[in-house]
PDB file of N, CA and C in Angstrom:
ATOM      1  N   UNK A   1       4.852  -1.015  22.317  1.00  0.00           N
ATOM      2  CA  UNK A   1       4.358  -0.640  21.000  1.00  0.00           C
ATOM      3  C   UNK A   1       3.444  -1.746  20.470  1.00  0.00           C
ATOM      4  N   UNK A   2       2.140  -1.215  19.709  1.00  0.00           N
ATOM      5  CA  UNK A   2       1.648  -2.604  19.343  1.00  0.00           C
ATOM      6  C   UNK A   2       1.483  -2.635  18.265  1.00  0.00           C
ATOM      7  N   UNK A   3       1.088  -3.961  17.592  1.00  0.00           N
ATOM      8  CA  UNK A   3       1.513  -4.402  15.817  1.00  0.00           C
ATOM      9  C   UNK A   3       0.754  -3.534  15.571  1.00  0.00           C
ATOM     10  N   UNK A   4       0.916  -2.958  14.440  1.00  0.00           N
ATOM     11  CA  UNK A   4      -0.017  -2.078  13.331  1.00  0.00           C
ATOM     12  C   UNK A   4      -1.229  -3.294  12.819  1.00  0.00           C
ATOM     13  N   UNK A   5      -0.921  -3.929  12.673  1.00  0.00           N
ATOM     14  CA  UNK A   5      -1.464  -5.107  11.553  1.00  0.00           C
ATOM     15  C   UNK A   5      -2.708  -5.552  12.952  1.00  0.00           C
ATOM     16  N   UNK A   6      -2.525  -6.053  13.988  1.00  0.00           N
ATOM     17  CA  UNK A   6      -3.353  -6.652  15.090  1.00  0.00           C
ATOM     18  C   UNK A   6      -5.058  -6.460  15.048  1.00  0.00           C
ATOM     19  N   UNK A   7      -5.794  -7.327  14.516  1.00  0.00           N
ATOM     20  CA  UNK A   7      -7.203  -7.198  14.043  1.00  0.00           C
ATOM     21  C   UNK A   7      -7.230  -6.320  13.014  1.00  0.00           C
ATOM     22  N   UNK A   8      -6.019  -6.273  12.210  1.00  0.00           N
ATOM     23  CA  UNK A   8      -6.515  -5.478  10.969  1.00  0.00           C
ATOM     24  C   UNK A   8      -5.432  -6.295   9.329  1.00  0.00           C
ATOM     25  N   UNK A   9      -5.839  -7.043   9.150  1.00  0.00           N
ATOM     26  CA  UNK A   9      -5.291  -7.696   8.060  1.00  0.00           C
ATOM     27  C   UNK A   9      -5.104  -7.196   7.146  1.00  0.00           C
ATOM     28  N   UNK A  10      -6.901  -6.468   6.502  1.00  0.00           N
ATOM     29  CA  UNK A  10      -7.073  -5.441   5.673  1.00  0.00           C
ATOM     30  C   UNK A  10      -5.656  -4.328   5.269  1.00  0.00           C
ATOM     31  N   UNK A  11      -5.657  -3.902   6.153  1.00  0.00           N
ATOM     32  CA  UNK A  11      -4.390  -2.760   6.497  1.00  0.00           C
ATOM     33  C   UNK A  11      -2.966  -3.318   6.291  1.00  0.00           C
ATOM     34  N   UNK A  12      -2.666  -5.066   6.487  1.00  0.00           N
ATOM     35  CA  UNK A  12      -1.552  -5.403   5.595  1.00  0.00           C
ATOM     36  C   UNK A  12      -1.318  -5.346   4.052  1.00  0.00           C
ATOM     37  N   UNK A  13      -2.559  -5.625   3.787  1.00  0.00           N
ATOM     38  CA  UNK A  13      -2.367  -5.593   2.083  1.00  0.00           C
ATOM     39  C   UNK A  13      -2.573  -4.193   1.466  1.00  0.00           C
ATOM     40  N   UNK A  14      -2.981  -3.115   2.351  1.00  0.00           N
ATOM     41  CA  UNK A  14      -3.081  -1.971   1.763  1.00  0.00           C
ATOM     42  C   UNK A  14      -2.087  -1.209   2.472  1.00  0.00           C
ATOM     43  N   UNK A  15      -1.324  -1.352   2.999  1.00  0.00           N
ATOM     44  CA  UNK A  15       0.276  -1.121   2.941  1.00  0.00           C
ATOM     45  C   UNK A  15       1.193  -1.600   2.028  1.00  0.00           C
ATOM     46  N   UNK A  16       0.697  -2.715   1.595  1.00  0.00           N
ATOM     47  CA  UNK A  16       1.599  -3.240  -0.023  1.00  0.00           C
ATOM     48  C   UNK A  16       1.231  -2.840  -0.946  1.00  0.00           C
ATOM     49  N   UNK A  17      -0.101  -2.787  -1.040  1.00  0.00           N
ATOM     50  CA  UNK A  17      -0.511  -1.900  -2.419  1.00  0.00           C
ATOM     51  C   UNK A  17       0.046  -0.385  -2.621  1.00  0.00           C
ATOM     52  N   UNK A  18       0.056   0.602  -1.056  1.00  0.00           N
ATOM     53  CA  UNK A  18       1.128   1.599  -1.102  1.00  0.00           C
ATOM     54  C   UNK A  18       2.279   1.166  -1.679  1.00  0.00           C
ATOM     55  N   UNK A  19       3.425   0.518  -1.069  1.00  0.00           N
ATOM     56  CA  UNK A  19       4.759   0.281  -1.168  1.00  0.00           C
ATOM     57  C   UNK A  19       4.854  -0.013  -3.012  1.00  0.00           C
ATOM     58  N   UNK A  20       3.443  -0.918  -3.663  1.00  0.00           N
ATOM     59  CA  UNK A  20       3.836  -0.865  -4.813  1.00  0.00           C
ATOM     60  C   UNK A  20       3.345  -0.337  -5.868  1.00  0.00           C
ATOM     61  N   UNK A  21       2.610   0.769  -5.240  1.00  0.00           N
ATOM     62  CA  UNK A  21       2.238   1.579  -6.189  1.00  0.00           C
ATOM     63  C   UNK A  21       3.454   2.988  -6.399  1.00  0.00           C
ATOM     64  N   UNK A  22       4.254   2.787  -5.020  1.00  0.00           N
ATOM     65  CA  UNK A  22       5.662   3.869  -4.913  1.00  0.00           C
ATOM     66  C   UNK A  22       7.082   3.149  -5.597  1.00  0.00           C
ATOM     67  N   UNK A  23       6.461   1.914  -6.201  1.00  0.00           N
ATOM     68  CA  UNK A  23       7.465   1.038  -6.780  1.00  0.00           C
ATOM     69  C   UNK A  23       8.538   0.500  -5.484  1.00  0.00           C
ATOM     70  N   UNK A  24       8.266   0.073  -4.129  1.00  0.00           N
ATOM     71  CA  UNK A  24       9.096  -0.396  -3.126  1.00  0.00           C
ATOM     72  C   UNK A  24       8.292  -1.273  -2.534  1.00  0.00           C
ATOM     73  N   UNK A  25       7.887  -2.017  -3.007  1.00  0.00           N
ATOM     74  CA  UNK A  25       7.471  -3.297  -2.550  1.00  0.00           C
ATOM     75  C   UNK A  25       8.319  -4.413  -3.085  1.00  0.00           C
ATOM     76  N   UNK A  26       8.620  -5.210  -2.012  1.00  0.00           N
ATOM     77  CA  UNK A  26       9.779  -6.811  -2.556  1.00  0.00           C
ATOM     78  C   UNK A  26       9.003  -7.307  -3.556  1.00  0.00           C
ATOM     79  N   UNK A  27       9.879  -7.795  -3.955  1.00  0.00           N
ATOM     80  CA  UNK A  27       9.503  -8.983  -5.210  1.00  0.00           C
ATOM     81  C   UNK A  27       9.101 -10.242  -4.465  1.00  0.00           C
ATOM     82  N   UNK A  28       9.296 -10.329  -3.277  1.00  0.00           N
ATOM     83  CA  UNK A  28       9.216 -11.465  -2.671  1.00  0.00           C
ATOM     84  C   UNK A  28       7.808 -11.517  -2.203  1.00  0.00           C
ATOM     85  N   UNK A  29       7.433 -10.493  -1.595  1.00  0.00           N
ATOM     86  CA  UNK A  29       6.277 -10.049  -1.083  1.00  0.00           C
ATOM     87  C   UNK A  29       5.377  -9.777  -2.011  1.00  0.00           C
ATOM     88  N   UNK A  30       5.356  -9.799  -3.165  1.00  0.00           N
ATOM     89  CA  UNK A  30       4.655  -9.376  -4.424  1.00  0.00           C
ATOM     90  C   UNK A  30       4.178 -10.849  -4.790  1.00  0.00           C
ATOM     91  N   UNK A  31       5.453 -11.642  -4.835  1.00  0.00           N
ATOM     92  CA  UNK A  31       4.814 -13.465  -5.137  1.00  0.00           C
ATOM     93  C   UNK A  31       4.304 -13.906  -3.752  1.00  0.00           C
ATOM     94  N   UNK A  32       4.405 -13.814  -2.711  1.00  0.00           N
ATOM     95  CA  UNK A  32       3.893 -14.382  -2.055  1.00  0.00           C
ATOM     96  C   UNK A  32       2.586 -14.201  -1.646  1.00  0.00           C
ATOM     97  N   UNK A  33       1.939 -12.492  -2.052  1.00  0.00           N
ATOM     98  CA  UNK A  33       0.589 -12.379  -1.947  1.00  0.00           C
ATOM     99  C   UNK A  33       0.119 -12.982  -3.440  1.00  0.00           C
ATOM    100  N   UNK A  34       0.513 -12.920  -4.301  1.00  0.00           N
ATOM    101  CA  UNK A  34       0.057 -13.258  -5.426  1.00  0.00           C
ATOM    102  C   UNK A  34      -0.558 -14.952  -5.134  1.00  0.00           C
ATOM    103  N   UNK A  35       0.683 -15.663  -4.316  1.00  0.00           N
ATOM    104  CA  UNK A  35      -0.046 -17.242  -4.148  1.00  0.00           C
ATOM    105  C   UNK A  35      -1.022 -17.497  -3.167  1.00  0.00           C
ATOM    106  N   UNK A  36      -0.909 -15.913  -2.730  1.00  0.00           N
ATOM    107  CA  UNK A  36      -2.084 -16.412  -1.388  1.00  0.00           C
ATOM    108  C   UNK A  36      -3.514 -15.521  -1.726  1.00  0.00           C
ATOM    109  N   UNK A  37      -3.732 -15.151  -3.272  1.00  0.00           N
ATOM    110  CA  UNK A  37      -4.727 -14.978  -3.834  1.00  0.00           C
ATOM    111  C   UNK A  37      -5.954 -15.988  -3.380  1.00  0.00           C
ATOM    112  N   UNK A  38      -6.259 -17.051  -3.576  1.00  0.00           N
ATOM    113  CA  UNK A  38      -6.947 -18.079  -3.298  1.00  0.00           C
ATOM    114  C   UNK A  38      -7.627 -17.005  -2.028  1.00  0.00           C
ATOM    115  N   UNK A  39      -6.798 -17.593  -0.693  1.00  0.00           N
ATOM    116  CA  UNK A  39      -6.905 -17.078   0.194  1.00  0.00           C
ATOM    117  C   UNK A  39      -7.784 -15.885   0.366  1.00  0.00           C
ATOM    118  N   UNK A  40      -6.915 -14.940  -0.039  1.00  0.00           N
ATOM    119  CA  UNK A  40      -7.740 -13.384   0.417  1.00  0.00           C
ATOM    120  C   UNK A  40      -9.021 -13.189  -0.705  1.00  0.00           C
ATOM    121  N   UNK A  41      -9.148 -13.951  -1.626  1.00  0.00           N
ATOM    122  CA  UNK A  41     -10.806 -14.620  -2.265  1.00  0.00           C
ATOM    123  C   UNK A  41     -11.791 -14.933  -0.978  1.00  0.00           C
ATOM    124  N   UNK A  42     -11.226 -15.752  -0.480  1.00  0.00           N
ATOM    125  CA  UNK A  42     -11.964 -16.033   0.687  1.00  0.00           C
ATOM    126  C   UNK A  42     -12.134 -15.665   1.743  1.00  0.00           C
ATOM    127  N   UNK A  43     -11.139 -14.612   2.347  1.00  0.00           N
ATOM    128  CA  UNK A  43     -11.369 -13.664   3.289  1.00  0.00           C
ATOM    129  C   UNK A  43     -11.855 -12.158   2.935  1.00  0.00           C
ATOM    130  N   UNK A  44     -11.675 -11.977   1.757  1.00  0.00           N
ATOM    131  CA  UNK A  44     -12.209 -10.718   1.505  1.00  0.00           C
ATOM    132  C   UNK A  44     -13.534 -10.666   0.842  1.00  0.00           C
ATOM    133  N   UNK A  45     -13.836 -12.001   0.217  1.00  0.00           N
ATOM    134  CA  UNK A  45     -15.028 -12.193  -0.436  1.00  0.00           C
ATOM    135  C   UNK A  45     -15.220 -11.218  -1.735  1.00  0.00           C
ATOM    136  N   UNK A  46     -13.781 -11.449  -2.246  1.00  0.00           N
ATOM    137  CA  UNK A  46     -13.390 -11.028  -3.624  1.00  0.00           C
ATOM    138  C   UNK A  46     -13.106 -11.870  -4.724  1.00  0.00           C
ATOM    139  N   UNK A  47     -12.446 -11.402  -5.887  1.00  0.00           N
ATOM    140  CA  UNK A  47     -11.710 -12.262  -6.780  1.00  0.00           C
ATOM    141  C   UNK A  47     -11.008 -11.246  -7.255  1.00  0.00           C
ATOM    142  N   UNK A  48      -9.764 -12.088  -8.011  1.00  0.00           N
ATOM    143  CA  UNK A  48      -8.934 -10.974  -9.143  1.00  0.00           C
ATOM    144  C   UNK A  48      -7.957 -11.188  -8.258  1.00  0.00           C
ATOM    145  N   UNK A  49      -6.649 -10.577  -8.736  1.00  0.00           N
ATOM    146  CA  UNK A  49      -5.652 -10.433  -8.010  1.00  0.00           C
ATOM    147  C   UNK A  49      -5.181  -9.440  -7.071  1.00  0.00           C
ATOM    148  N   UNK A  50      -4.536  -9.664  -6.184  1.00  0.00           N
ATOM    149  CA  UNK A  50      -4.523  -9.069  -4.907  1.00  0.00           C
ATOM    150  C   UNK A  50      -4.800  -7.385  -4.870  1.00  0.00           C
ATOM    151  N   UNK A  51      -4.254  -6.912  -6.049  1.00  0.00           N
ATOM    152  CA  UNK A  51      -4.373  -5.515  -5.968  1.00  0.00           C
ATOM    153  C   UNK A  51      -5.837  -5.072  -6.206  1.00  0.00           C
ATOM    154  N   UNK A  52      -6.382  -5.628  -7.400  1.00  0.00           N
ATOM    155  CA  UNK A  52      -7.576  -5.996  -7.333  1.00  0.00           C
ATOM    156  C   UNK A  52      -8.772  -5.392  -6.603  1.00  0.00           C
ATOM    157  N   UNK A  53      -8.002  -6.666  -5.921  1.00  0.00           N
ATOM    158  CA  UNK A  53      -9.067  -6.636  -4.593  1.00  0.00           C
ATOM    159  C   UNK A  53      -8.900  -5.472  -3.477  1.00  0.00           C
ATOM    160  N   UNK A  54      -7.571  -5.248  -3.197  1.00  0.00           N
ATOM    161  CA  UNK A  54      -7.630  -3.563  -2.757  1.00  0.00           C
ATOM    162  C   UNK A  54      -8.700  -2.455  -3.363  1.00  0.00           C
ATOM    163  N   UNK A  55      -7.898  -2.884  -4.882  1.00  0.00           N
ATOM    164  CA  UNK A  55      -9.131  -1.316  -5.484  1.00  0.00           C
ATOM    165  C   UNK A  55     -10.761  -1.558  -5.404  1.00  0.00           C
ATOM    166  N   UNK A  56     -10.934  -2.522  -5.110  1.00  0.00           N
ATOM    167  CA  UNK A  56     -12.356  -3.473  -4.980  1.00  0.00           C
ATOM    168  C   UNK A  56     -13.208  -2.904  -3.502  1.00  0.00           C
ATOM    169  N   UNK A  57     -12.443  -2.995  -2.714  1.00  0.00           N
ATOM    170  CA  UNK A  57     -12.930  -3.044  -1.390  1.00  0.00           C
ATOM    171  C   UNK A  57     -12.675  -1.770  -0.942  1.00  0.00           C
ATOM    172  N   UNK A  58     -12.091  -0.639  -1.394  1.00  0.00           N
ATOM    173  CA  UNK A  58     -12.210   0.676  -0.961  1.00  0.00           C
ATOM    174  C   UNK A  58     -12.584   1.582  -1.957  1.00  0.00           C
ATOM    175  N   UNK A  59     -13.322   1.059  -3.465  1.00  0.00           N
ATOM    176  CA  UNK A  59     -13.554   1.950  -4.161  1.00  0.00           C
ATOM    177  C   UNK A  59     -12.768   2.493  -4.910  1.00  0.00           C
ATOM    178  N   UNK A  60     -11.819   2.131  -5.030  1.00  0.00           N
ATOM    179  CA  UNK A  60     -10.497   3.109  -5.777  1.00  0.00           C
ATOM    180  C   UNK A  60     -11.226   3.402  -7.498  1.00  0.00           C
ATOM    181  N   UNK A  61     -10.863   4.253  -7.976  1.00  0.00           N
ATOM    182  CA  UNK A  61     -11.189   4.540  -9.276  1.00  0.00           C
ATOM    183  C   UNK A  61      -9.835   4.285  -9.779  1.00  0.00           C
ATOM    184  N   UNK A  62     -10.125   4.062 -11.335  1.00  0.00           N
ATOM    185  CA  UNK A  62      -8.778   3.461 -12.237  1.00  0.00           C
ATOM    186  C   UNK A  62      -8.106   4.737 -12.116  1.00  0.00           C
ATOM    187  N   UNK A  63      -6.643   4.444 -12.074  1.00  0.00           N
ATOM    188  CA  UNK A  63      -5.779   5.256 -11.735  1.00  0.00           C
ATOM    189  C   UNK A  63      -5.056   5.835 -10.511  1.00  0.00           C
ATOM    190  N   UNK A  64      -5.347   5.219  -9.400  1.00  0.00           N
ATOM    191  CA  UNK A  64      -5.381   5.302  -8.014  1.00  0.00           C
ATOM    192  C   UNK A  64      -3.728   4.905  -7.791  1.00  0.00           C
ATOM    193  N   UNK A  65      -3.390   3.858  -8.189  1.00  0.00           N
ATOM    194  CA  UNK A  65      -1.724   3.726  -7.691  1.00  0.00           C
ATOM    195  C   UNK A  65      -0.855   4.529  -8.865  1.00  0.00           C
ATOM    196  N   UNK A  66      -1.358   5.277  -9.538  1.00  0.00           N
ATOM    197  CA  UNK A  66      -0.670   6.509 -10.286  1.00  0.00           C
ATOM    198  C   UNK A  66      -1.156   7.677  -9.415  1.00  0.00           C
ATOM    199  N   UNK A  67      -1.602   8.097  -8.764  1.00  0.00           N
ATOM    200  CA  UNK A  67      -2.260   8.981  -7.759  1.00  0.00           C
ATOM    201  C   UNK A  67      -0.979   9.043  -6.751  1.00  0.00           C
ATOM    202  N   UNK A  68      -1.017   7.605  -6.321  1.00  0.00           N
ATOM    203  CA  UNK A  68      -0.336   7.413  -4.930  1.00  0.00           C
ATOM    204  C   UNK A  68       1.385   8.502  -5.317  1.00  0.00           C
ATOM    205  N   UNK A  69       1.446   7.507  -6.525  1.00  0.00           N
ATOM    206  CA  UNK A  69       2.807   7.897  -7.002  1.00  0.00           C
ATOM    207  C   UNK A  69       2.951   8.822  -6.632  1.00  0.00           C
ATOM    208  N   UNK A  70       2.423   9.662  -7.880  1.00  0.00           N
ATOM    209  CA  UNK A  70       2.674  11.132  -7.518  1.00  0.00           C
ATOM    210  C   UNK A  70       2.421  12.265  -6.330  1.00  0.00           C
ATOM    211  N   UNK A  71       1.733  11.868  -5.631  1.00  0.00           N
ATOM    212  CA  UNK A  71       2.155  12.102  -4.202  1.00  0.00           C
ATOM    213  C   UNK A  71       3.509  11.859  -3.713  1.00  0.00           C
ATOM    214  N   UNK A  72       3.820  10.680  -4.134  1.00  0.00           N
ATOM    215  CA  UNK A  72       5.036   9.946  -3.654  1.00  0.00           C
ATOM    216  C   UNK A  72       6.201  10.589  -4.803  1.00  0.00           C
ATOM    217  N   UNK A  73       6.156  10.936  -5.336  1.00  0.00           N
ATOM    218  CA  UNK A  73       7.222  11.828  -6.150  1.00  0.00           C
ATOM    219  C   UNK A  73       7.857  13.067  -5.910  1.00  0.00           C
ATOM    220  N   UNK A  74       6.318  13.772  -5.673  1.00  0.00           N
ATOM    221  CA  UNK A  74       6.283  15.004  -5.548  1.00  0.00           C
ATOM    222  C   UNK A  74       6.829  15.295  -3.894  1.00  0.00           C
ATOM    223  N   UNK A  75       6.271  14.571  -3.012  1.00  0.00           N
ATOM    224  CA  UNK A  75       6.585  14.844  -1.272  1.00  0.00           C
ATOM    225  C   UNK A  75       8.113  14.042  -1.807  1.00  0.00           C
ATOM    226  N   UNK A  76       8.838  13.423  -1.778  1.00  0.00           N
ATOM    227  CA  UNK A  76      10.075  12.845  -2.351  1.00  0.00           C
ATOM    228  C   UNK A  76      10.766  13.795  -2.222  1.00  0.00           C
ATOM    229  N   UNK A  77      10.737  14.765  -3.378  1.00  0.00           N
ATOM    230  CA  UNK A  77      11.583  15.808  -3.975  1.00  0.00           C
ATOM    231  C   UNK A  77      11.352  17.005  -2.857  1.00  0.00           C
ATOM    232  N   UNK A  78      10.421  17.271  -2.067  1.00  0.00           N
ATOM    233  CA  UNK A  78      10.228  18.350  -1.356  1.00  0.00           C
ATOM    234  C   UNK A  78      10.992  17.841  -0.149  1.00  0.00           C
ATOM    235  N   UNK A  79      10.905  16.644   0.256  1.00  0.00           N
ATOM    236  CA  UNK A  79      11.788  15.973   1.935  1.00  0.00           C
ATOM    237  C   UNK A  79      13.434  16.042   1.304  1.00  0.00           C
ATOM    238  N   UNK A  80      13.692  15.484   0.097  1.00  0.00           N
ATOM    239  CA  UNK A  80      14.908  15.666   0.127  1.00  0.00           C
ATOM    240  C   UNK A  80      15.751  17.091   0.223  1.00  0.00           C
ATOM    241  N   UNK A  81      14.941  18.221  -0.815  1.00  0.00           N
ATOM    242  CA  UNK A  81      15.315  19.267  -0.288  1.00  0.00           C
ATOM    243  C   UNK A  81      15.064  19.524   1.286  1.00  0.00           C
ATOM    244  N   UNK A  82      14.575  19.761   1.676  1.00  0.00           N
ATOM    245  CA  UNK A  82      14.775  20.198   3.619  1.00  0.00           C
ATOM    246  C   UNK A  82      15.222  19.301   4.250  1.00  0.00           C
ATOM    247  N   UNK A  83      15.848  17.952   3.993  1.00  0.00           N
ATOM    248  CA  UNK A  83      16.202  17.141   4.854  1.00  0.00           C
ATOM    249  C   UNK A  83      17.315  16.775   4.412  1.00  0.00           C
ATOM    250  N   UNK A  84      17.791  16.267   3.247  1.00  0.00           N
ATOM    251  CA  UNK A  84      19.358  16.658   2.621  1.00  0.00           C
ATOM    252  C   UNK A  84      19.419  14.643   2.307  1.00  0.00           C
ATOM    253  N   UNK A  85      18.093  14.295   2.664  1.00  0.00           N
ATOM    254  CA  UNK A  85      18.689  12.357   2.214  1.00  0.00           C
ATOM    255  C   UNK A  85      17.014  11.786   1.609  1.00  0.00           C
ATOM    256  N   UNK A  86      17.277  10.729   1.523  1.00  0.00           N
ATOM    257  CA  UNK A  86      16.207   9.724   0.648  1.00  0.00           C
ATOM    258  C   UNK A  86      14.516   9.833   2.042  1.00  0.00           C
ATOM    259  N   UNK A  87      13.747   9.744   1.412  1.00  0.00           N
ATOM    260  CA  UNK A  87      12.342   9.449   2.555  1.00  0.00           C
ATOM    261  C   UNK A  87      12.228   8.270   2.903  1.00  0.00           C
ATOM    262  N   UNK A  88      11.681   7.680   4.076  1.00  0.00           N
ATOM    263  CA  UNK A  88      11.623   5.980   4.095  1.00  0.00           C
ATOM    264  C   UNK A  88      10.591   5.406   3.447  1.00  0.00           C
ATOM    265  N   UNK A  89      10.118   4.485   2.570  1.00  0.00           N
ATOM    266  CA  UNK A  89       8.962   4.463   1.824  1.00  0.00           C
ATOM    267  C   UNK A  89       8.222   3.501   2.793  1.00  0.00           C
ATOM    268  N   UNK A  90       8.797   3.101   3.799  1.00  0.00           N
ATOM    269  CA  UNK A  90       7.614   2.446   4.368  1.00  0.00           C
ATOM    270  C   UNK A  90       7.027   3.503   5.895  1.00  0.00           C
ATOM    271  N   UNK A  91       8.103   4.435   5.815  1.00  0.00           N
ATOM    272  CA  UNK A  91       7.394   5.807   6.979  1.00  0.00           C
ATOM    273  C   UNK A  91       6.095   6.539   6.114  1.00  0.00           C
ATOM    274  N   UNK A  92       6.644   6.875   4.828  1.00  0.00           N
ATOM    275  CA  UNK A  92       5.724   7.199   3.661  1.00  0.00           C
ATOM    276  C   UNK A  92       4.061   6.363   3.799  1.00  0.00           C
ATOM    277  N   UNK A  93       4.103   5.284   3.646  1.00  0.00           N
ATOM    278  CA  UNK A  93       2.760   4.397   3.286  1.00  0.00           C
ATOM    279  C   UNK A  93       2.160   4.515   4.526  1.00  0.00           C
ATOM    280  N   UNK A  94       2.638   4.430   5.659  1.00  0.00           N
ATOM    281  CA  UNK A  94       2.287   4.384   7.347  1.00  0.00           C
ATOM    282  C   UNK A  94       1.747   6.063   7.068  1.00  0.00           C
ATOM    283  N   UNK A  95       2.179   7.245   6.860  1.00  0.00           N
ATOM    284  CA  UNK A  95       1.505   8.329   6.682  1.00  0.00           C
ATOM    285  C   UNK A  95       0.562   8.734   6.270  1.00  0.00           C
ATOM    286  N   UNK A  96       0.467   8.158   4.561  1.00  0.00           N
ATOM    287  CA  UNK A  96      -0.155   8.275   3.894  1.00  0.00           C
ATOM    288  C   UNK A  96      -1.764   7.748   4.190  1.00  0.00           C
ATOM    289  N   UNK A  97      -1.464   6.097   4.320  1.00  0.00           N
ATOM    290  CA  UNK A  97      -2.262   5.708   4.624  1.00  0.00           C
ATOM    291  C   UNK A  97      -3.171   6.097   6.160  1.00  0.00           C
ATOM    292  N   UNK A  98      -2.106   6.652   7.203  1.00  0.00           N
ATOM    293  CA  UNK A  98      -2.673   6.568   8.201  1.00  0.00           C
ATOM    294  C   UNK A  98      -4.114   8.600   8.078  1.00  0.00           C
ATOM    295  N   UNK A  99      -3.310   9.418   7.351  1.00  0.00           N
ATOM    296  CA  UNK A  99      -3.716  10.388   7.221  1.00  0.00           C
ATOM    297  C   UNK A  99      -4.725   9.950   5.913  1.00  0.00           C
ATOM    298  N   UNK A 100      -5.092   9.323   5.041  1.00  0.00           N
ATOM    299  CA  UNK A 100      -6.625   8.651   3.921  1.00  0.00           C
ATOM    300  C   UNK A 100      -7.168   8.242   4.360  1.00  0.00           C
ATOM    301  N   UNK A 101      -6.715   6.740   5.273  1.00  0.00           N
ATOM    302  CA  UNK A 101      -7.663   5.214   5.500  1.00  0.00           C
ATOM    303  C   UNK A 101      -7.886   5.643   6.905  1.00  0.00           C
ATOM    304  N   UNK A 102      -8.168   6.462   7.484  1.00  0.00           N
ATOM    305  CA  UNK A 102      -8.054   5.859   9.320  1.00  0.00           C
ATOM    306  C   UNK A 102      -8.540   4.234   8.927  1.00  0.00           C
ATOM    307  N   UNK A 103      -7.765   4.071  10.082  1.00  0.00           N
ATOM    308  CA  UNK A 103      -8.494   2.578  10.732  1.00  0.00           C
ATOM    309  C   UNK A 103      -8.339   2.267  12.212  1.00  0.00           C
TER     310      UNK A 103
END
């Protein structure tokens, strides 16, 4: 199996911006991109904070991780009925994203 992430960095932080726009992203992972702002300034050839710079670099229009949500609400309530338990939110963002962003 090979990393998802492998020549695609991009695609780490816009898997977190999923996870926290579905409200399941760590708190841990939330400060730790936050300190490595600096950083992705300089690799993305952005500014602002990390999310930011997501909505920056793919265009997002205001309102975009309220979008996600409700996708993420709505498919929620439809998997639990036919499946009888919770969705995985990180099978979720891998979907989502993989069926929006190809990469």
């Amino acid at each position: 199996m090979t990393d998802r992430y492998t020549n695609k960095p991009f695609l780490k932080l816009l898997d977190c911006y999923v996870l926290d726009a579905i409200g399941h992203l760590d708190p841990k992972t939330d400060a730790d991109l936050t300190a490595m702002e600096p950083k992705l300034h300089e690799a993305f050839e952005a500014e602002g904070p990390w999310r930011d710079i997501v909505e920056d670099k793919l265009g997002f229009q205001d309102g975009m991780q309220g979008a996600i949500l409700e996708v993420w609400q709505n498919g929620r309530q439809k998997f639990v009925e036919a499946q009888g338990h919770e969705p995985d939110p990180g099978e979720f963002t891998r979907i989502f994203i993989d069926t929006n962003f190809p990469h």
